[in-house]
PDB file of N, CA and C in Angstrom:
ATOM      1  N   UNK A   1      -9.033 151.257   5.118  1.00  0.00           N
ATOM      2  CA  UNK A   1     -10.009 151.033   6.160  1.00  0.00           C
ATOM      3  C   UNK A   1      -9.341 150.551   7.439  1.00  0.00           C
ATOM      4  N   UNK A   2      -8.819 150.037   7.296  1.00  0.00           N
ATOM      5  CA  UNK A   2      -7.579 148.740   8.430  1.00  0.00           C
ATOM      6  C   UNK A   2      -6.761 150.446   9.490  1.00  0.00           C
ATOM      7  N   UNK A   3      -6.337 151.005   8.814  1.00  0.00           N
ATOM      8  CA  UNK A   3      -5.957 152.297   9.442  1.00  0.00           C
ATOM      9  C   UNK A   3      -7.095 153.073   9.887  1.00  0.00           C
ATOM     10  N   UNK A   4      -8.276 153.256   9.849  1.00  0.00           N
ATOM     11  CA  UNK A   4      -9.027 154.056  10.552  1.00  0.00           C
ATOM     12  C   UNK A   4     -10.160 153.415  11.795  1.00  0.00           C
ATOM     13  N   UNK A   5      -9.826 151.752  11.957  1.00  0.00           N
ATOM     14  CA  UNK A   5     -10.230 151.261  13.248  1.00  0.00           C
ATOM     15  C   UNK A   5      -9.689 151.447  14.488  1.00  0.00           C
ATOM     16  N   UNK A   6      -8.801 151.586  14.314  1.00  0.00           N
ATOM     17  CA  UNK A   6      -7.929 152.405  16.143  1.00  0.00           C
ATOM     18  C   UNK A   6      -8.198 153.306  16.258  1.00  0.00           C
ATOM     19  N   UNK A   7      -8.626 154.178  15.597  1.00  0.00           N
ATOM     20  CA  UNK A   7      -9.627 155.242  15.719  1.00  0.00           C
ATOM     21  C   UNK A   7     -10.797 155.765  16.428  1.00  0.00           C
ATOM     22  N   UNK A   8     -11.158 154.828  15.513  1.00  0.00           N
ATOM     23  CA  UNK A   8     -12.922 154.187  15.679  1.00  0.00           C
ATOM     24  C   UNK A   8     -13.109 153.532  17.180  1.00  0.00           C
ATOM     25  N   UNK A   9     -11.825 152.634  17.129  1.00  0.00           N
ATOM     26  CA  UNK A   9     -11.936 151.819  18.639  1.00  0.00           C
ATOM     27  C   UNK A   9     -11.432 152.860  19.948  1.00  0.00           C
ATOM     28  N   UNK A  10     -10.292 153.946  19.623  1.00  0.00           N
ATOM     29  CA  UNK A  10     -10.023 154.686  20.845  1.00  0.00           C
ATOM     30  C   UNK A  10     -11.408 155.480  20.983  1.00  0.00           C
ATOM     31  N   UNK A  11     -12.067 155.889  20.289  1.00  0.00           N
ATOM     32  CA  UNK A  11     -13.263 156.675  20.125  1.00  0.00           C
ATOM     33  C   UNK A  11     -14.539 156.191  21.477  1.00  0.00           C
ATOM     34  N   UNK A  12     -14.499 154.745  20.588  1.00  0.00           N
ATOM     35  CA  UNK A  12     -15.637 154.037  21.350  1.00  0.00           C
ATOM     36  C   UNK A  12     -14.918 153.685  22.830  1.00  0.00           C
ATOM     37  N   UNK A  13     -13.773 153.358  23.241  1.00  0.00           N
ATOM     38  CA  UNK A  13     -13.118 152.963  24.114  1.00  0.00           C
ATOM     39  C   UNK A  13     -13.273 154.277  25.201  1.00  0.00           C
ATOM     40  N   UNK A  14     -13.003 155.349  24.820  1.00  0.00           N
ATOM     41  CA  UNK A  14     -13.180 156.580  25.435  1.00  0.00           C
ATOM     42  C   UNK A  14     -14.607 157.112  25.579  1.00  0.00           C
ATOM     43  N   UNK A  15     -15.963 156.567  25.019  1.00  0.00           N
ATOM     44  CA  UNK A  15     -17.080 156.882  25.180  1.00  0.00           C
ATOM     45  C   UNK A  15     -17.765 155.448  26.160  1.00  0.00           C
ATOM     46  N   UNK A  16     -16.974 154.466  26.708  1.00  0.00           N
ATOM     47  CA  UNK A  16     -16.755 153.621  27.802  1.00  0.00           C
ATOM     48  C   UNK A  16     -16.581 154.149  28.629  1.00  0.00           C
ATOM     49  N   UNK A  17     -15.126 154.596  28.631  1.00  0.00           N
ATOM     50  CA  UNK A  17     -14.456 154.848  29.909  1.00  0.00           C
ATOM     51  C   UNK A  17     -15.534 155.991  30.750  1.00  0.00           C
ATOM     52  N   UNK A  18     -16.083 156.944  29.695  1.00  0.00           N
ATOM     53  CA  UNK A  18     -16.788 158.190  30.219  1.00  0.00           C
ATOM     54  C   UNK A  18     -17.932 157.463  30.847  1.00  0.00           C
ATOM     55  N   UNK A  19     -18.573 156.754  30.329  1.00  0.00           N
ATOM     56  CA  UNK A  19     -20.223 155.711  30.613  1.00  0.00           C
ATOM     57  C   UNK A  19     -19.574 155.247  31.877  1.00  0.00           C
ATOM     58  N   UNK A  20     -18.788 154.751  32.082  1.00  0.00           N
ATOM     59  CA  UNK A  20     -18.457 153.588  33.584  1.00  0.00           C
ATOM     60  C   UNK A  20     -17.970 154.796  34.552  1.00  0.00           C
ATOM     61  N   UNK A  21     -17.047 155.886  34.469  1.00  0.00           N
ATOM     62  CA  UNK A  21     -16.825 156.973  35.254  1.00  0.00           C
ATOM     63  C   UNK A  21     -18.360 157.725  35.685  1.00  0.00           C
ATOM     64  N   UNK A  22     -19.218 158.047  35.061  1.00  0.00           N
ATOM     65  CA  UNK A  22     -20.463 158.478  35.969  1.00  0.00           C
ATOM     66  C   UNK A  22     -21.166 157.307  36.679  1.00  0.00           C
ATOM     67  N   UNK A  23     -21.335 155.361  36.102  1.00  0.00           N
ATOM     68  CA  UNK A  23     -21.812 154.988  36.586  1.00  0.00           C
ATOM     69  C   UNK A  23     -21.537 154.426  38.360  1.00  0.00           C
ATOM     70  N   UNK A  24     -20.448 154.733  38.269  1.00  0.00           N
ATOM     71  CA  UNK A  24     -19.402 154.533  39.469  1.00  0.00           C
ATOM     72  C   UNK A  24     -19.921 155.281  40.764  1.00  0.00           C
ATOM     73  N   UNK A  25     -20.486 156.860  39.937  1.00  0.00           N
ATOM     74  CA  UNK A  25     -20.664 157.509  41.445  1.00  0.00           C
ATOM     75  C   UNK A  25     -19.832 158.276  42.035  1.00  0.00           C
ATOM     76  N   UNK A  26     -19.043 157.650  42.235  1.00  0.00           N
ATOM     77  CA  UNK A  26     -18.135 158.739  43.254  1.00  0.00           C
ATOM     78  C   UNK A  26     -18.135 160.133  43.017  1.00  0.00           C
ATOM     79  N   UNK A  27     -18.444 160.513  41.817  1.00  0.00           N
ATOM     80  CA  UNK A  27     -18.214 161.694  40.907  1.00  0.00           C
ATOM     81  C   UNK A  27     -19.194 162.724  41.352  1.00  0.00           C
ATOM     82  N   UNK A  28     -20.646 161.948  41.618  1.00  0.00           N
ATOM     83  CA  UNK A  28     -21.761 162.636  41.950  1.00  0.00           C
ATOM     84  C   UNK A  28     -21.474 163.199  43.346  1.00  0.00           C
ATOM     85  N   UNK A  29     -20.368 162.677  44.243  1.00  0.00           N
ATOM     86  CA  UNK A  29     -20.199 163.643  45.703  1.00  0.00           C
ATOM     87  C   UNK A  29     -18.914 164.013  46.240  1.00  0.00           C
ATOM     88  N   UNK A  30     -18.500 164.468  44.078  1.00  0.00           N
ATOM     89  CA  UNK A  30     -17.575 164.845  44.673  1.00  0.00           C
ATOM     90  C   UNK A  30     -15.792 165.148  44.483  1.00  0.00           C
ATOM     91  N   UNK A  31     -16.036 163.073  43.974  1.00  0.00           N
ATOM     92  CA  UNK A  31     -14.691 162.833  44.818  1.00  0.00           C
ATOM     93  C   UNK A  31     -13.788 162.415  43.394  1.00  0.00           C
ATOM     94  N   UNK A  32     -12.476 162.604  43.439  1.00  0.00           N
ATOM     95  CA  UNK A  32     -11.808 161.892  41.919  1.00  0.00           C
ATOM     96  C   UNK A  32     -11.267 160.718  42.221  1.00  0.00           C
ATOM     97  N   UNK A  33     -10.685 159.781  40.851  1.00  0.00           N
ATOM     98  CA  UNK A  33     -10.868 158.395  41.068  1.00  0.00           C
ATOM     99  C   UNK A  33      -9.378 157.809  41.809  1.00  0.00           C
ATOM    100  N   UNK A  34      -8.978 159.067  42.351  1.00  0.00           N
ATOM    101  CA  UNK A  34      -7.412 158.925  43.036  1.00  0.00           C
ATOM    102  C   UNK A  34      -8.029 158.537  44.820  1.00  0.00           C
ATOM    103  N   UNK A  35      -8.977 159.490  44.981  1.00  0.00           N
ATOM    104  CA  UNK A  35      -9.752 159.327  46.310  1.00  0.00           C
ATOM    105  C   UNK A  35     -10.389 158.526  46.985  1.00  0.00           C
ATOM    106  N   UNK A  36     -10.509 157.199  45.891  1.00  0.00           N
ATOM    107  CA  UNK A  36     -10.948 155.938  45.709  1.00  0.00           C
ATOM    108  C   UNK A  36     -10.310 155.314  46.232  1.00  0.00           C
ATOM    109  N   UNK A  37      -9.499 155.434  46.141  1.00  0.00           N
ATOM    110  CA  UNK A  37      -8.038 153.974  46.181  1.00  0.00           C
ATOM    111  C   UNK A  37      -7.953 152.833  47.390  1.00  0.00           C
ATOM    112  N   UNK A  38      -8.066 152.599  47.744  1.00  0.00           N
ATOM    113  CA  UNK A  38      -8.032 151.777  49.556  1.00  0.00           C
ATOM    114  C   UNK A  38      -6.506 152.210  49.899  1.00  0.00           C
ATOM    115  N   UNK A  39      -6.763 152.367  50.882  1.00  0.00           N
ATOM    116  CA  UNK A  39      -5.426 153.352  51.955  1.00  0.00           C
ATOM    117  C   UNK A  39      -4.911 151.475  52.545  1.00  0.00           C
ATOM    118  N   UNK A  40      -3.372 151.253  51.919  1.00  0.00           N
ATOM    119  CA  UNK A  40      -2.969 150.233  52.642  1.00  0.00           C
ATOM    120  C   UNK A  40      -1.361 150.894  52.937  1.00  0.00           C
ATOM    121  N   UNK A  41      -0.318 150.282  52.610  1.00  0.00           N
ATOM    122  CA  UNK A  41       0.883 150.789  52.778  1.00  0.00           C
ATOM    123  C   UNK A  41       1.194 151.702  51.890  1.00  0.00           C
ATOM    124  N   UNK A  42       1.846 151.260  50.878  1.00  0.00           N
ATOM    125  CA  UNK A  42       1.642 152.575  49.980  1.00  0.00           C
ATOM    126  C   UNK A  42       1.150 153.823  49.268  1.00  0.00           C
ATOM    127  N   UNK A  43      -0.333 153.389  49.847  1.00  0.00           N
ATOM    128  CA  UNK A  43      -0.624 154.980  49.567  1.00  0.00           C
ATOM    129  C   UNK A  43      -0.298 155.233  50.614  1.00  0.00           C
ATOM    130  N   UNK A  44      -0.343 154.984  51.756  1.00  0.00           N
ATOM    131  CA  UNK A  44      -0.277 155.940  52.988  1.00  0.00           C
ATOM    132  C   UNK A  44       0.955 156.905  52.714  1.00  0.00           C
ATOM    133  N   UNK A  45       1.983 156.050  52.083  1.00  0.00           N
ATOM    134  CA  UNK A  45       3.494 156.503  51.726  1.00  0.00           C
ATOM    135  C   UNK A  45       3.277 158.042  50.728  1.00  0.00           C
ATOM    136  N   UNK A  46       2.393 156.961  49.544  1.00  0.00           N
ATOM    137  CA  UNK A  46       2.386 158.246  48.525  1.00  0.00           C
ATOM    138  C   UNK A  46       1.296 159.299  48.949  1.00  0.00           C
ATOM    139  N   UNK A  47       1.110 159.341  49.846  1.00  0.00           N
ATOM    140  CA  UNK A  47      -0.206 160.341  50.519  1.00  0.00           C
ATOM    141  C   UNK A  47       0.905 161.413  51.408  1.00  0.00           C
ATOM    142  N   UNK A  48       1.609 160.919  51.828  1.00  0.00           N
ATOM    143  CA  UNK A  48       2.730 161.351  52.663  1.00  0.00           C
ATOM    144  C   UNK A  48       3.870 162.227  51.712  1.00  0.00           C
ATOM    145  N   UNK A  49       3.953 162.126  50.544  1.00  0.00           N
ATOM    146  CA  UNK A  49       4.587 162.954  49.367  1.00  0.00           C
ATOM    147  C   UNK A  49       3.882 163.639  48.439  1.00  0.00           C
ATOM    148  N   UNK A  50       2.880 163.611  48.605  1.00  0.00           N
ATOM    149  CA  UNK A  50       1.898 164.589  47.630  1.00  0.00           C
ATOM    150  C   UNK A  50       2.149 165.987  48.472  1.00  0.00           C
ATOM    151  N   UNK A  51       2.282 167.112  47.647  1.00  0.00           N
ATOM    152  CA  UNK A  51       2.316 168.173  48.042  1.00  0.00           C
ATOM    153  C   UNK A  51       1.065 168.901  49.022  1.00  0.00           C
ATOM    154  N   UNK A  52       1.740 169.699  50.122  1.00  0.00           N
ATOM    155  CA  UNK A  52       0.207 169.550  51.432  1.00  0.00           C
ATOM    156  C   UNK A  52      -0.851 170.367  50.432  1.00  0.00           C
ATOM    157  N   UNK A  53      -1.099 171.041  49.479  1.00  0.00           N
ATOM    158  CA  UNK A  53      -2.376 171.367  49.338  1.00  0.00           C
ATOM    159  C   UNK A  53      -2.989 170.879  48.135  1.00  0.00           C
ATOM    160  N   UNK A  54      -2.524 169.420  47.719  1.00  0.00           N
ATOM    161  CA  UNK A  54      -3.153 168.813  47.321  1.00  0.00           C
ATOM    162  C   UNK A  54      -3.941 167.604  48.149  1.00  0.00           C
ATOM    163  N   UNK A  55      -2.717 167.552  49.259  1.00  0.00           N
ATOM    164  CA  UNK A  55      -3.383 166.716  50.603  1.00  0.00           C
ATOM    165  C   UNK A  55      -4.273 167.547  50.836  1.00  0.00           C
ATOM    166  N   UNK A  56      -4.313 168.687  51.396  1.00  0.00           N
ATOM    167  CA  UNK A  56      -5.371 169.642  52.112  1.00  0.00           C
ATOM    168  C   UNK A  56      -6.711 169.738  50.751  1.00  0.00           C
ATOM    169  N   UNK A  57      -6.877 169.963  49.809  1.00  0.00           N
ATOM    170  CA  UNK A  57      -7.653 169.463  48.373  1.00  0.00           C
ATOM    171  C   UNK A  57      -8.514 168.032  48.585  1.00  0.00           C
ATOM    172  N   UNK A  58      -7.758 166.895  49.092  1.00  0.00           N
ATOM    173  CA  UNK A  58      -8.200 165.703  48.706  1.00  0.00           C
ATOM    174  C   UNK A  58      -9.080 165.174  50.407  1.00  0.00           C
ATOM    175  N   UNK A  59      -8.724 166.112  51.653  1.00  0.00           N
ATOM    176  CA  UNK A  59      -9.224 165.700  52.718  1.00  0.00           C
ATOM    177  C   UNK A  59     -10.573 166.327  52.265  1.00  0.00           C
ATOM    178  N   UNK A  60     -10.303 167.741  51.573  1.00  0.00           N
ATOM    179  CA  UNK A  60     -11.944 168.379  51.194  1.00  0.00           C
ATOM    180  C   UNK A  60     -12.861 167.739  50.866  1.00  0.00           C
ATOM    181  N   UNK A  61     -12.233 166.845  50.075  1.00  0.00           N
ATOM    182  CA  UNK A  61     -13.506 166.381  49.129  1.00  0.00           C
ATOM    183  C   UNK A  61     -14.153 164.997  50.034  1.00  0.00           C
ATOM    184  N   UNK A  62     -13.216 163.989  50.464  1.00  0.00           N
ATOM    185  CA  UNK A  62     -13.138 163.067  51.587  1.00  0.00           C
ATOM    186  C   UNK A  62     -14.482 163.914  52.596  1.00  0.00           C
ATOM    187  N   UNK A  63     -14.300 164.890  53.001  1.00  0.00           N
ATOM    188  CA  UNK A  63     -14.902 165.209  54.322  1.00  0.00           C
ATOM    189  C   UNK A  63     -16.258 165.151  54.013  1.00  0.00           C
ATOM    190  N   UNK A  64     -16.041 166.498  52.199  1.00  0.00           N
ATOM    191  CA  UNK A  64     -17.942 166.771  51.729  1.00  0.00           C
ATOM    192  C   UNK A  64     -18.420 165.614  51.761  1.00  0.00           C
ATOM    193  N   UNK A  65     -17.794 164.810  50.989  1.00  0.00           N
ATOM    194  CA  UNK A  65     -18.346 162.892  50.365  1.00  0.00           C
ATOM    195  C   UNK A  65     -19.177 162.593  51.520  1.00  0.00           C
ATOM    196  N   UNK A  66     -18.346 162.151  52.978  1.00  0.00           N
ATOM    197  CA  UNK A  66     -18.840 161.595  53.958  1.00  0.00           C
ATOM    198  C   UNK A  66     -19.810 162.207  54.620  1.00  0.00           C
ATOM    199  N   UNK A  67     -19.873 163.439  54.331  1.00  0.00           N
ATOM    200  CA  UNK A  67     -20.523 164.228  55.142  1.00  0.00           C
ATOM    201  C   UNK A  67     -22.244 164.074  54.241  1.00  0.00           C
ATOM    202  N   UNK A  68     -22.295 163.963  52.661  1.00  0.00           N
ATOM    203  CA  UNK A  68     -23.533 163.707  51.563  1.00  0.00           C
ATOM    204  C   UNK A  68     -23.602 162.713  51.934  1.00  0.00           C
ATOM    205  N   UNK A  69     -22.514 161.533  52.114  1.00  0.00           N
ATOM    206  CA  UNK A  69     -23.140 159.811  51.724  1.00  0.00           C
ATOM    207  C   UNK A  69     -24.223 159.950  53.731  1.00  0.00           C
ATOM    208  N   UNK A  70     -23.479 160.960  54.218  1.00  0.00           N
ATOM    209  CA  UNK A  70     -24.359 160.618  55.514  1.00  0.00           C
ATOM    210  C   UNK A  70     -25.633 161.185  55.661  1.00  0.00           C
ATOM    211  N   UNK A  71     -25.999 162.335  54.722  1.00  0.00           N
ATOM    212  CA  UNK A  71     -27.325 162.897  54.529  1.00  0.00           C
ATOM    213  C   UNK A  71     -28.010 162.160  53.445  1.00  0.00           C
ATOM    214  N   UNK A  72     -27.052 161.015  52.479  1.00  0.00           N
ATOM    215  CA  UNK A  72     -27.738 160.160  51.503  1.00  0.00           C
ATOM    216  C   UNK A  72     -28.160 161.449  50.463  1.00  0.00           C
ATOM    217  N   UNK A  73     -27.262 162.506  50.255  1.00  0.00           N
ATOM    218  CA  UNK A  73     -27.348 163.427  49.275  1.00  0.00           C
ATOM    219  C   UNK A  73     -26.360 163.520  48.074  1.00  0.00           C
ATOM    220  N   UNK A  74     -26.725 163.841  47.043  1.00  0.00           N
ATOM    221  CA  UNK A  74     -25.342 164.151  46.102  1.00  0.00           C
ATOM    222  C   UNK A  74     -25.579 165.531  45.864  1.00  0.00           C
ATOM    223  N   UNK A  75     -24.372 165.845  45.362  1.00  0.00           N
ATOM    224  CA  UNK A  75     -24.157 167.081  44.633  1.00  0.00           C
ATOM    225  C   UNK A  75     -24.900 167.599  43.503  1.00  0.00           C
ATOM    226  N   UNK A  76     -25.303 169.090  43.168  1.00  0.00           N
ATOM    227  CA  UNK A  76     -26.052 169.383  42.189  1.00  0.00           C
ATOM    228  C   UNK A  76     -25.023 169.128  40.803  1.00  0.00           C
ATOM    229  N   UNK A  77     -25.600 168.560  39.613  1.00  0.00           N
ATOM    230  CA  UNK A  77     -24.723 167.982  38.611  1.00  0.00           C
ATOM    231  C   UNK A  77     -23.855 169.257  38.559  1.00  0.00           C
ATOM    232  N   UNK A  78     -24.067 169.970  38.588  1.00  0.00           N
ATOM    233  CA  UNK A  78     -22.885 171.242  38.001  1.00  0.00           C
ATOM    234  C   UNK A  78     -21.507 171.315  38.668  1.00  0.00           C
ATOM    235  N   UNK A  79     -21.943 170.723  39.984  1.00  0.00           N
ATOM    236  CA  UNK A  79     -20.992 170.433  40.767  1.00  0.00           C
ATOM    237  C   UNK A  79     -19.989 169.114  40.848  1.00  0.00           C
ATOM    238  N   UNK A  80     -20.889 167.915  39.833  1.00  0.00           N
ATOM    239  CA  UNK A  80     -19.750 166.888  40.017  1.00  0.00           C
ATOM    240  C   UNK A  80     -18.837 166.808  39.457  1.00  0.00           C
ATOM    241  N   UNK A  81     -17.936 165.808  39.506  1.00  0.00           N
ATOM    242  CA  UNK A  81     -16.365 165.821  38.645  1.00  0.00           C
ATOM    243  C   UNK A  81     -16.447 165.355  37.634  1.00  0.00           C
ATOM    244  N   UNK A  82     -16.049 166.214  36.917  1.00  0.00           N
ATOM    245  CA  UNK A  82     -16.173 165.230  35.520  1.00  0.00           C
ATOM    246  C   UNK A  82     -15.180 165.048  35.022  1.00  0.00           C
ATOM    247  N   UNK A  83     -15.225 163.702  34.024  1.00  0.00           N
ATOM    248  CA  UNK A  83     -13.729 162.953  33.390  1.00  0.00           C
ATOM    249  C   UNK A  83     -13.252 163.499  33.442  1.00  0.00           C
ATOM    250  N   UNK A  84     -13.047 164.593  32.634  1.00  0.00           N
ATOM    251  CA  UNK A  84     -12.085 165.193  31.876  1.00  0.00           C
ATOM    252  C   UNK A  84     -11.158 166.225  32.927  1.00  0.00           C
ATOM    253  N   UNK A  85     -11.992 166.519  34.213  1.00  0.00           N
ATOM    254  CA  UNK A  85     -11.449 167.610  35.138  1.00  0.00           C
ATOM    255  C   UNK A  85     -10.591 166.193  36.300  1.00  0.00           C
ATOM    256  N   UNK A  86     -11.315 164.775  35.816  1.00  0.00           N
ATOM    257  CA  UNK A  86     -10.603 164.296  36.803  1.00  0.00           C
ATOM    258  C   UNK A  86      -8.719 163.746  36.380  1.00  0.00           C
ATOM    259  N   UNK A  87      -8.043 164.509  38.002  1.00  0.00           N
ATOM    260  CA  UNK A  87      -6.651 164.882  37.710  1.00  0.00           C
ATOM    261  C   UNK A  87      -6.170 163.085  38.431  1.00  0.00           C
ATOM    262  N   UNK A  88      -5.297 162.326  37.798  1.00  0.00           N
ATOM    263  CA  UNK A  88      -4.763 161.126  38.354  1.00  0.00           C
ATOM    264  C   UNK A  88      -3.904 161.711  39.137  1.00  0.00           C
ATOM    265  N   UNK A  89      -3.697 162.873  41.025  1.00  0.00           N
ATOM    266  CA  UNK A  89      -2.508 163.176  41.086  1.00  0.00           C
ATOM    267  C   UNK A  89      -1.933 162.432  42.176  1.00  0.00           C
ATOM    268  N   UNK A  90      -2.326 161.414  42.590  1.00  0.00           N
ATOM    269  CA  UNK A  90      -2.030 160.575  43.352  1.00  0.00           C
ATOM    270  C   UNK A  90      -0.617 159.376  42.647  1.00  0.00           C
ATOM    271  N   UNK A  91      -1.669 158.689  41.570  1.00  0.00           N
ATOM    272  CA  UNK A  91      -1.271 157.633  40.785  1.00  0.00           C
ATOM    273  C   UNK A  91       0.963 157.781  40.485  1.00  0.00           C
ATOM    274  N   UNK A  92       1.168 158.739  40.036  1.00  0.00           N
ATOM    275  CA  UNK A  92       2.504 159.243  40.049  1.00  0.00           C
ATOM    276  C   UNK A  92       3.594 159.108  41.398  1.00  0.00           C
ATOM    277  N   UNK A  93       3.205 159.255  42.416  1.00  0.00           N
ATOM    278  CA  UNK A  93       3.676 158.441  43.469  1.00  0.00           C
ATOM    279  C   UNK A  93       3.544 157.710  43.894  1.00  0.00           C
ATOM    280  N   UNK A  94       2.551 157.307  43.763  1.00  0.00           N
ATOM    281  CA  UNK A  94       2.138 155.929  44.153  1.00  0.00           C
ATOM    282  C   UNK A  94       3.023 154.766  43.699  1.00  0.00           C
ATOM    283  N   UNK A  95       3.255 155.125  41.883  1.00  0.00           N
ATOM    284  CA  UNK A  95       3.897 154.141  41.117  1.00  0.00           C
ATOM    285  C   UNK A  95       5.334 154.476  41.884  1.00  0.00           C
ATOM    286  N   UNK A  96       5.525 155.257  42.012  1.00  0.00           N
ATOM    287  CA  UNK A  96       7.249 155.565  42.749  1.00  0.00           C
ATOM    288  C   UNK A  96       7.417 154.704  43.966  1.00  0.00           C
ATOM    289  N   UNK A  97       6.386 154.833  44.641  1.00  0.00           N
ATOM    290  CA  UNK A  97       6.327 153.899  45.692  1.00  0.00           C
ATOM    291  C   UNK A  97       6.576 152.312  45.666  1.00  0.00           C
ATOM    292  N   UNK A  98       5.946 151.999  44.713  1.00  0.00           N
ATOM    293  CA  UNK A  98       5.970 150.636  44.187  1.00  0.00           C
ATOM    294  C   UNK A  98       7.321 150.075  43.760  1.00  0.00           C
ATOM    295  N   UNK A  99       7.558 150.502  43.172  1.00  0.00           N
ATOM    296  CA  UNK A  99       9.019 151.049  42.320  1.00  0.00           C
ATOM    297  C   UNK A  99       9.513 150.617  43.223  1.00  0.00           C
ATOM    298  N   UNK A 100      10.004 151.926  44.029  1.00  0.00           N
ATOM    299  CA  UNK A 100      11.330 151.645  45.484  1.00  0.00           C
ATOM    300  C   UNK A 100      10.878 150.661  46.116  1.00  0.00           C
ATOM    301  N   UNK A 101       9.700 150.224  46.354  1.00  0.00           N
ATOM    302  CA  UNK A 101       9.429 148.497  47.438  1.00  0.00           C
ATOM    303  C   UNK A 101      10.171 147.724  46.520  1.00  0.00           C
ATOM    304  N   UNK A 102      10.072 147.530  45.034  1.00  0.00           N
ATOM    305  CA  UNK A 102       9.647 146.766  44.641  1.00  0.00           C
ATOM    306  C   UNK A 102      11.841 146.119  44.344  1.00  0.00           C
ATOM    307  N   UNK A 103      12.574 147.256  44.180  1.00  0.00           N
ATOM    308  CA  UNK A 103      13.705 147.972  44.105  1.00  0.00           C
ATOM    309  C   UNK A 103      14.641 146.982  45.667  1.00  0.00           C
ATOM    310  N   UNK A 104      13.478 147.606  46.632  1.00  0.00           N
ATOM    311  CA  UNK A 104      14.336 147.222  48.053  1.00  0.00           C
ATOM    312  C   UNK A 104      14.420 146.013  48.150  1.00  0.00           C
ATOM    313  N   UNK A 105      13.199 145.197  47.791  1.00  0.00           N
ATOM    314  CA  UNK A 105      13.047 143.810  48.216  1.00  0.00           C
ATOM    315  C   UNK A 105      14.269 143.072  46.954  1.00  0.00           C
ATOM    316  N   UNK A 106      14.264 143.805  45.710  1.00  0.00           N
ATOM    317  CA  UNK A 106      15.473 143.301  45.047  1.00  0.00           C
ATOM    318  C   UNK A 106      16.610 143.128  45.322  1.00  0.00           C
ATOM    319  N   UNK A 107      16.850 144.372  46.175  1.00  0.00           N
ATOM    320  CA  UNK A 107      18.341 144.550  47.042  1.00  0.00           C
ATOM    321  C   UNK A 107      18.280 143.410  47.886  1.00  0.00           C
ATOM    322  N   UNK A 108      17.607 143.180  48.599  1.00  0.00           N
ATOM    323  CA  UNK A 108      17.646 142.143  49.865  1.00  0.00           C
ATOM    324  C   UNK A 108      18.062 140.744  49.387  1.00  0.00           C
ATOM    325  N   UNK A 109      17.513 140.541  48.360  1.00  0.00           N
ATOM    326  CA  UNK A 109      17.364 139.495  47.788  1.00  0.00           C
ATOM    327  C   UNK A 109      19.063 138.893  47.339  1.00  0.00           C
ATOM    328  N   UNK A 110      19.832 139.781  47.249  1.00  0.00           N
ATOM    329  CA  UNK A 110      21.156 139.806  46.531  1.00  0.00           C
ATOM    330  C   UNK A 110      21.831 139.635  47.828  1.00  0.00           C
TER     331      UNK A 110
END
């Protein structure tokens, strides 16, 4: 039994994650949970290394979003993002980013 609760728990853990990803929203106009992020230094960095038509991809969705949250409309469900289509492709540079700050300020330090 003891072996088939991590199971049981990734199961339920993953029928969470799905419940809090629609209650969030963003999904309904649109947008994935990379598009979220607050723009401070480093993303700007890792926004700046994402390949341009995933930049040109992520202004799309940015533009529709603002353009619904300003008619106070969402998307027809067929159209929103769902978990499973949502891609983390931000998150991967981002962490690189972090990394090398995190890297430089080590150097300095020496």
């Amino acid at each position: 039994m003891a072996s088939r609760a991590p199971v049981a728990t990734g199961r339920l853990l993953e029928a969470f994650h799905k419940w809090y990803y629609n209650l969030c929203g963003f999904n309904k106009i649109g947008l994935m949970r990379d598009d979220t992020i607050h723009e401070d230094d480093n993303v700007k960095e890792a926004l700046r290394r994402i390949p341009e038509t995933v930049y040109n991809d992520r202004m799309f969705r940015v533009k529709r979003a603002l353009d619904l949250t300003m008619k106070m409309q969402i998307l027809p469900k067929n159209q929103w993002t769902q978990y499973e289509q949502d891609i983390h492709y931000l998150t991967p540079y981002l962490t690189e980013v972090i990394r090398e700050k995190n890297e430089e300020a080590d150097w300095a330090k020496k």
